[in-house]
Protein backbone atom coordinates (compact mmCIF):
# COMPACT_ATOMS: atom_id res chain seq x y z
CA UNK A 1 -51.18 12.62 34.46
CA UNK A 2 -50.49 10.56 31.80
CA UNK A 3 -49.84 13.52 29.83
CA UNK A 4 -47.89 15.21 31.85
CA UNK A 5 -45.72 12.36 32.43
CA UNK A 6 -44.74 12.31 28.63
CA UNK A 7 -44.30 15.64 27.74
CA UNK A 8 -40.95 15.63 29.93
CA UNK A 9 -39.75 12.73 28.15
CA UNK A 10 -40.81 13.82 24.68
CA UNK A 11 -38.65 17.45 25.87
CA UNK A 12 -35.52 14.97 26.96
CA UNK A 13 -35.32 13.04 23.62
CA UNK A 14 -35.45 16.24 21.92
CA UNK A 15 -32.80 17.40 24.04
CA UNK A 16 -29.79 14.45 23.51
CA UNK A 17 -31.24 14.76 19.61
CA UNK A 18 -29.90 18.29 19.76
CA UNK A 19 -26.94 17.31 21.82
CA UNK A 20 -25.84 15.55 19.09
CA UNK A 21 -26.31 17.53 16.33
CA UNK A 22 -24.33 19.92 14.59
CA UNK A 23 -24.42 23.52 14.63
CA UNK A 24 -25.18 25.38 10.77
CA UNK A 25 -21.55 26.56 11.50
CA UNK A 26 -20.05 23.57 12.50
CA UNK A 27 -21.39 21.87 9.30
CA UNK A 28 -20.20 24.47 7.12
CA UNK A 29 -16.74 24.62 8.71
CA UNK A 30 -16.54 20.64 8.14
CA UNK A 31 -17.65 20.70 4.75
CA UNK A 32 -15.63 23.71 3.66
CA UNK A 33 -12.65 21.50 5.05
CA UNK A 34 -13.54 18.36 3.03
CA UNK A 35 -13.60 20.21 -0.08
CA UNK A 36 -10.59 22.31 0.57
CA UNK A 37 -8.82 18.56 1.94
CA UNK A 38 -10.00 17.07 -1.32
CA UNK A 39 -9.18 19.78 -3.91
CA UNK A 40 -5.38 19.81 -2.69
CA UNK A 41 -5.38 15.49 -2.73
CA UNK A 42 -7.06 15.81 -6.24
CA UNK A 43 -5.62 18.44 -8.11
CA UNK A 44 -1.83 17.43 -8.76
CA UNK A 45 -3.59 13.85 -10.25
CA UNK A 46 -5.73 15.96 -12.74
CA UNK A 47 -2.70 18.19 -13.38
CA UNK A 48 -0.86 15.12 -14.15
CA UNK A 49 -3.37 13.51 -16.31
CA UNK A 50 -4.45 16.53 -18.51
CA UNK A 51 -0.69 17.76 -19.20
CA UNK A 52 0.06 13.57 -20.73
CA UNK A 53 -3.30 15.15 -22.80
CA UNK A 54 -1.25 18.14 -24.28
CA UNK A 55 1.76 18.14 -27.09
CA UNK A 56 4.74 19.24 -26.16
CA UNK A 57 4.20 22.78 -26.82
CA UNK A 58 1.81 23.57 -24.18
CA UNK A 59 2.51 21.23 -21.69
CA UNK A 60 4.22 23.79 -19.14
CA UNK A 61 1.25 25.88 -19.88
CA UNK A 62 -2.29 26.44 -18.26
CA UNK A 63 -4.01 25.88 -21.49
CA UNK A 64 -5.20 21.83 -20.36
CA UNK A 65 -7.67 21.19 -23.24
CA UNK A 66 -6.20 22.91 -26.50
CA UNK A 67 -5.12 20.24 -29.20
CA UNK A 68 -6.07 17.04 -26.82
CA UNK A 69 -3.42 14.07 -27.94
CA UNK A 70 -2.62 11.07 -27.12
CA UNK A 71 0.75 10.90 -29.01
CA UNK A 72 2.80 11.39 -25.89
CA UNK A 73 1.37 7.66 -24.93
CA UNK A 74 2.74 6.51 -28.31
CA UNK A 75 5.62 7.87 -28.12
CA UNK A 76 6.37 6.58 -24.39
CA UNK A 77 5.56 3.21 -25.70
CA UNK A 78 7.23 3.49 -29.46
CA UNK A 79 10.44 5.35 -28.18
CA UNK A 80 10.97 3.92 -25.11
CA UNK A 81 11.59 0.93 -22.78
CA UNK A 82 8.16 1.81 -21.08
CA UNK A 83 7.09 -2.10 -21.40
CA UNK A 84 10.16 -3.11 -20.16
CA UNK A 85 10.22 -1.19 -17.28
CA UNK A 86 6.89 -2.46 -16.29
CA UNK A 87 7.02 -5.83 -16.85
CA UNK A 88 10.20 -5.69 -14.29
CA UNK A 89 7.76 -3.46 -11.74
CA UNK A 90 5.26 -6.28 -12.28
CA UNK A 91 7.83 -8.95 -12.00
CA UNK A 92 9.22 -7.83 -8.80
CA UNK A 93 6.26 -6.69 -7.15
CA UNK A 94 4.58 -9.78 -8.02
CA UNK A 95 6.79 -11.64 -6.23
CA UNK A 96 7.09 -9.52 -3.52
CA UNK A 97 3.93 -9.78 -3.24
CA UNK A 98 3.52 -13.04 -2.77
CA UNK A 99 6.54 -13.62 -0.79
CA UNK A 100 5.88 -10.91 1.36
CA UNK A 101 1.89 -11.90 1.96
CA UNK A 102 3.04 -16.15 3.01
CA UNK A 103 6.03 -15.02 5.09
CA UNK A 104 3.78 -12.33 6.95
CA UNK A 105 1.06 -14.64 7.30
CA UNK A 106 2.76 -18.04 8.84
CA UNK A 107 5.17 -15.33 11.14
CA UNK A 108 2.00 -13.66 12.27
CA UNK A 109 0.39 -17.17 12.77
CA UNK A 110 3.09 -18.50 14.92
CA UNK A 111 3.68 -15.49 17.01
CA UNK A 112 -0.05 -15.44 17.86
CA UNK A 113 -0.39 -19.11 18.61
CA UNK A 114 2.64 -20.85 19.77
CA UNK A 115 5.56 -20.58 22.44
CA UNK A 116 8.75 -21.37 21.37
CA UNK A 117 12.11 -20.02 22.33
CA UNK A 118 13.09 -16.50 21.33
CA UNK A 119 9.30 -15.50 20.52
CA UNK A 120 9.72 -12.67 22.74
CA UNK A 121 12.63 -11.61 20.61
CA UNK A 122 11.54 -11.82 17.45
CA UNK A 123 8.53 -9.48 18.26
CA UNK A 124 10.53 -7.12 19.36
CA UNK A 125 12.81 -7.23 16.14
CA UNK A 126 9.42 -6.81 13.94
CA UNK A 127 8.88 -4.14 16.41
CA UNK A 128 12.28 -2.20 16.56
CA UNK A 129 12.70 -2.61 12.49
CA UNK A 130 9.99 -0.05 12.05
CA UNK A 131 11.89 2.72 14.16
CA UNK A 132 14.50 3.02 11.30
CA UNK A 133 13.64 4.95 8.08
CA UNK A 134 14.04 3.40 4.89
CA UNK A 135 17.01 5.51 3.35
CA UNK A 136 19.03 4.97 6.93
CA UNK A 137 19.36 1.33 5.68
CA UNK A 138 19.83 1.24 1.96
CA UNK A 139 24.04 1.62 2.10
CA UNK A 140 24.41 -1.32 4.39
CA UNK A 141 21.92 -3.91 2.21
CA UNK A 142 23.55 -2.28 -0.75
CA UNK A 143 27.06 -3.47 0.83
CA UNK A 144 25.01 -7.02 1.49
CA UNK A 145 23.37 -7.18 -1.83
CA UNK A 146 26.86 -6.44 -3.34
CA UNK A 147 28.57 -9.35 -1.74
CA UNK A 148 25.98 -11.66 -2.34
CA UNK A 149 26.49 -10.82 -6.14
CA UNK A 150 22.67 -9.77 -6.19
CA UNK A 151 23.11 -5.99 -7.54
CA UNK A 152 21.65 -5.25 -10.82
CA UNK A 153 19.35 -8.58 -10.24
CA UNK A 154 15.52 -8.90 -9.30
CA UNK A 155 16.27 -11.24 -6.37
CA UNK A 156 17.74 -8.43 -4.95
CA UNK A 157 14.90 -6.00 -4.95
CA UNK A 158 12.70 -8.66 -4.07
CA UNK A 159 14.75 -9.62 -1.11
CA UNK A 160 15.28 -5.56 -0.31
CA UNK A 161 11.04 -4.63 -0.35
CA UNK A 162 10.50 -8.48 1.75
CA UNK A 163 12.67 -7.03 4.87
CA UNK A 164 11.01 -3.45 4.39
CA UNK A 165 7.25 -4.77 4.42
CA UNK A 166 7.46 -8.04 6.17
CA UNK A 167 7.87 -6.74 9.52
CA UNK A 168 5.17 -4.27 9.42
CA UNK A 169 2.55 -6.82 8.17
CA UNK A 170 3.71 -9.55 10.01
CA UNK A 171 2.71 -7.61 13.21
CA UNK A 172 -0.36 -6.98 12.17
CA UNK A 173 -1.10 -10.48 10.95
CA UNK A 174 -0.37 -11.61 14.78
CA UNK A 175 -2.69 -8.62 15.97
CA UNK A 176 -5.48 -10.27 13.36
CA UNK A 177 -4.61 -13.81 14.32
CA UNK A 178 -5.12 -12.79 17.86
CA UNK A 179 -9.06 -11.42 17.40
CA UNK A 180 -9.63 -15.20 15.46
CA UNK A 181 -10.89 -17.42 18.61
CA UNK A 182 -8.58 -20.49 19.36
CA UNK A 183 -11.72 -22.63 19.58
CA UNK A 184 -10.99 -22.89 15.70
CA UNK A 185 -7.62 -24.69 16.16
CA UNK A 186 -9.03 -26.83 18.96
CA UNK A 187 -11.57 -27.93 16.52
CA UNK A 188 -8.71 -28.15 13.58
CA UNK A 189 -7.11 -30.56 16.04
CA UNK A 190 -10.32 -32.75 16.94
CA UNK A 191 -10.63 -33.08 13.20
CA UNK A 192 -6.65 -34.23 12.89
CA UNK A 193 -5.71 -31.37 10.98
CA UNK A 194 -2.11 -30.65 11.39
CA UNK A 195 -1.10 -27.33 12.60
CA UNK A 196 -0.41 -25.74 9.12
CA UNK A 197 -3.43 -27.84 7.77
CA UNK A 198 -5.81 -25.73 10.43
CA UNK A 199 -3.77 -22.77 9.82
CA UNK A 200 -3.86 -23.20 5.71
CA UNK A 201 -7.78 -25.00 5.60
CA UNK A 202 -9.57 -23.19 8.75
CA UNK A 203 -8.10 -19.71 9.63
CA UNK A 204 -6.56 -18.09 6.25
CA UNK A 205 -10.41 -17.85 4.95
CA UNK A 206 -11.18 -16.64 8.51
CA UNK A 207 -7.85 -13.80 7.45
CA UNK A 208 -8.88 -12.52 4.42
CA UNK A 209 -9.07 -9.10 5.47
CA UNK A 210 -5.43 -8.99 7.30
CA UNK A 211 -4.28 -10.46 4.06
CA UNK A 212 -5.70 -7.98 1.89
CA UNK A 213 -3.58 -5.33 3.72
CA UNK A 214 -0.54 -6.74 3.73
CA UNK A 215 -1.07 -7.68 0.19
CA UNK A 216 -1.70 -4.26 -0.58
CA UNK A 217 1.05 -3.16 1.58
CA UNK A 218 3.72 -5.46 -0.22
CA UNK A 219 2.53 -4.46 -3.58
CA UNK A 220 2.47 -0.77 -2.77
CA UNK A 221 6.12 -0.63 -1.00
CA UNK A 222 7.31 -2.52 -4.23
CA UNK A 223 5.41 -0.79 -7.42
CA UNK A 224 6.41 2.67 -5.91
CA UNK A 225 9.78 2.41 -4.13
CA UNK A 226 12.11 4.82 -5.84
CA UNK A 227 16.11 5.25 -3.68
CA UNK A 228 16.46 1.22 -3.64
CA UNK A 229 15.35 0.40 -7.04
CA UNK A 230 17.69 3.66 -8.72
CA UNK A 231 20.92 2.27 -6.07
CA UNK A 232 20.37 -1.36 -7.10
CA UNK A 233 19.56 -1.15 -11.04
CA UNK A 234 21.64 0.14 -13.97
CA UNK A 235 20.60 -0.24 -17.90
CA UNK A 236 17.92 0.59 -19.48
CA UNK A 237 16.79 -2.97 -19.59
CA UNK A 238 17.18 -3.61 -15.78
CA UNK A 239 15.08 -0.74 -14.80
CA UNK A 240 11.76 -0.50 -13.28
CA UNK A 241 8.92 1.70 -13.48
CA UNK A 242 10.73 4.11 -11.13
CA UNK A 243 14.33 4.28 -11.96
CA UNK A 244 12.77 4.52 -15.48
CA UNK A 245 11.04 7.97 -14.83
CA UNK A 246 14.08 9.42 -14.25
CA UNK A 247 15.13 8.99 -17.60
CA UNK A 248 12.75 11.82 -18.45
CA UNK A 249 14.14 14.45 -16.35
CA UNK A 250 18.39 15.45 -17.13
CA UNK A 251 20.32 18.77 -16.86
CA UNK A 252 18.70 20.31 -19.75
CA UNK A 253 15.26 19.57 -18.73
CA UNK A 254 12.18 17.44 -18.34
CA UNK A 255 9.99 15.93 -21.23
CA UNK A 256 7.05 16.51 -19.15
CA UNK A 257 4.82 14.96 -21.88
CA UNK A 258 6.10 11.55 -21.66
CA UNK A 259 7.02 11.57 -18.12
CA UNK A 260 3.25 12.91 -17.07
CA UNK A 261 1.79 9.70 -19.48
CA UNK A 262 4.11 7.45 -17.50
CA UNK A 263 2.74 8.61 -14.26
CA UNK A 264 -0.62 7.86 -15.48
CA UNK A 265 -0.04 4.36 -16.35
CA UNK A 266 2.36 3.56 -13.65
CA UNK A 267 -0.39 4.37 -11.87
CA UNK A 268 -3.57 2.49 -13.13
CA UNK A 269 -2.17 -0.98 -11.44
CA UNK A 270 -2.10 0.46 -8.15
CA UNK A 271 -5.39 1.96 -8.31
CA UNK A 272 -6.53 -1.29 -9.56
CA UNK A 273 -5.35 -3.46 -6.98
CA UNK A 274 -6.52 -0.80 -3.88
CA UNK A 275 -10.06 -1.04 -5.84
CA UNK A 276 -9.75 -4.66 -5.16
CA UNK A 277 -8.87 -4.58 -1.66
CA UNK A 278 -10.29 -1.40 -0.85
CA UNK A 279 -13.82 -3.40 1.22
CA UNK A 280 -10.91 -5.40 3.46
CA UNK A 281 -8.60 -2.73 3.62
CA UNK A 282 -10.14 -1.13 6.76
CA UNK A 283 -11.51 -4.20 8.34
CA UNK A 284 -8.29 -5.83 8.05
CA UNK A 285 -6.27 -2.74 9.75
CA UNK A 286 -8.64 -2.12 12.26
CA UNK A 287 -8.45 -5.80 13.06
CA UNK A 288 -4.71 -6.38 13.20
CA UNK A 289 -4.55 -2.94 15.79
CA UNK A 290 -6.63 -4.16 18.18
CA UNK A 291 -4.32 -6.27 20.00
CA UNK A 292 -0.08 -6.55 19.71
């Protein structure tokens, strides 16, 4: 009996095992997919990469590993304003940064905690903000940046990448703030913490996650953002990373070699900081979507 009674069971966990298995053609039609998926995201990086390897000669040419150099690196950095460039990227999206990650984080705070007149409004200005694309805004903040005397200035970037990232992450810092349980700031104010004392001491660790994102975010919209920064900046010495690869390319032509070595570097900072990030990065945006 005992037997008897099993064998059906053994039969019915072999069943839902096979339920939830994949067929041989399934698999192969997944993994063909993956490699096809990560063959087109990989190969324009390589491309870019192994032509800043090639001189000049052969750099519109399939021939990636004849005469290997590394003079067009030289020359971007001998003939050029390359370091200037980037230490005005750096600048700006430093502060943006920054800026970006404290305003985000204190909006997304009070939205999630308090009541206070015109809350209701100002989530749904975070919310209708993101409806508009980026280029539909940039000729009336040019016409603001221009009366404010802030063209041709940092500030005015900064100010410019603040009202295109803020919004975004501030939403998702309330959608965090509201998955943190409130017993914290009850306890913050047993302890007589202050509300920006619990906020600052109690739930930012509690954050870190939601703040990698929008840190990431921030830095990302700023180190990469090309219409504002060409519209707003003039002179060689004003430029960022950007504005600055346009340099590269004119009527006659494009100096691949030194434009393809400036890709490369422009691009080792944001690799570095999503490296940094990368273990929050989906916590932190699966977090912040779970409620708004």
């Amino acid at each position: 009996m005992t037997t008897a009674t099993e064998t059906p069971a053994r039969h019915a966990v072999r069943k839902v095992r096979l339920r939830g298995e994949r067929s041989p053609l399934a698999s192969v039609g997944l993994h063909l997919t993956l490699i096809v998926a990560s063959v087109i995201a990989v190969f324009p990086v390589l491309w870019v990469l192994l032509t800043s390897l090639k001189p000049a000669k052969y750099a519109t040419t399939t021939d990636f590993f004849r005469e290997t150099t590394f003079v067009n690196y030289t020359n971007l950095i001998r003939d050029t304003e390359f370091l200037t460039w980037f230490a005005n990227s750096a600048i700006i999206a430093g502060l943006s940064t920054t800026i970006g990650v404290f305003v985000a984080a204190t909006t997304g705070y009070a939205v999630s905690r308090f009541r206070f007149p015109g809350k209701r409004g100002l989530m749904w200005t975070l919310l209708i903000t993101q409806m508009f694309p980026v280029a539909v805004l940039i000729v009336p903040i040019y016409n603001i940046m221009a009366s404010m005397g802030l063209l041709n200035q940092p500030a005015g970037l900064v100010i410019t990448y603040l009202t295109i990232s803020v919004p975004f992450c501030a939403w998702m810092m309330k959608g965090f703030f509201d998955t943190i349980p409130r017993e914290i700031d009850e306890s913050g104010e047993v302890d007589g913490l202050t509300p920006f004392g619990t906020f600052w001491r109690l739930i930012l660790p509690l954050a870190k996650p939601g703040l990698a994102v929008t840190a990431f975010y921030s830095f990302i919209t700023a180190w990469g953002e090309v219409a504002y920064a060409s519209a707003f900046l003039v002179g060689d010495e004003n430029l960022t990373l950007a504005g600055g690869l346009q340099k590269f390319v004119n009527q006659y032509g494009a100096q691949w070699g030194p434009m393809t070595a400036a890709s490369v570097l422009i691009a080792i900072p944001a690799a570095l900081v999503f490296l940094f990030a990368q273990k929050h990065l989906v916590t932190g945006m699966s977090a912040g979507a779970v409620k708004g």
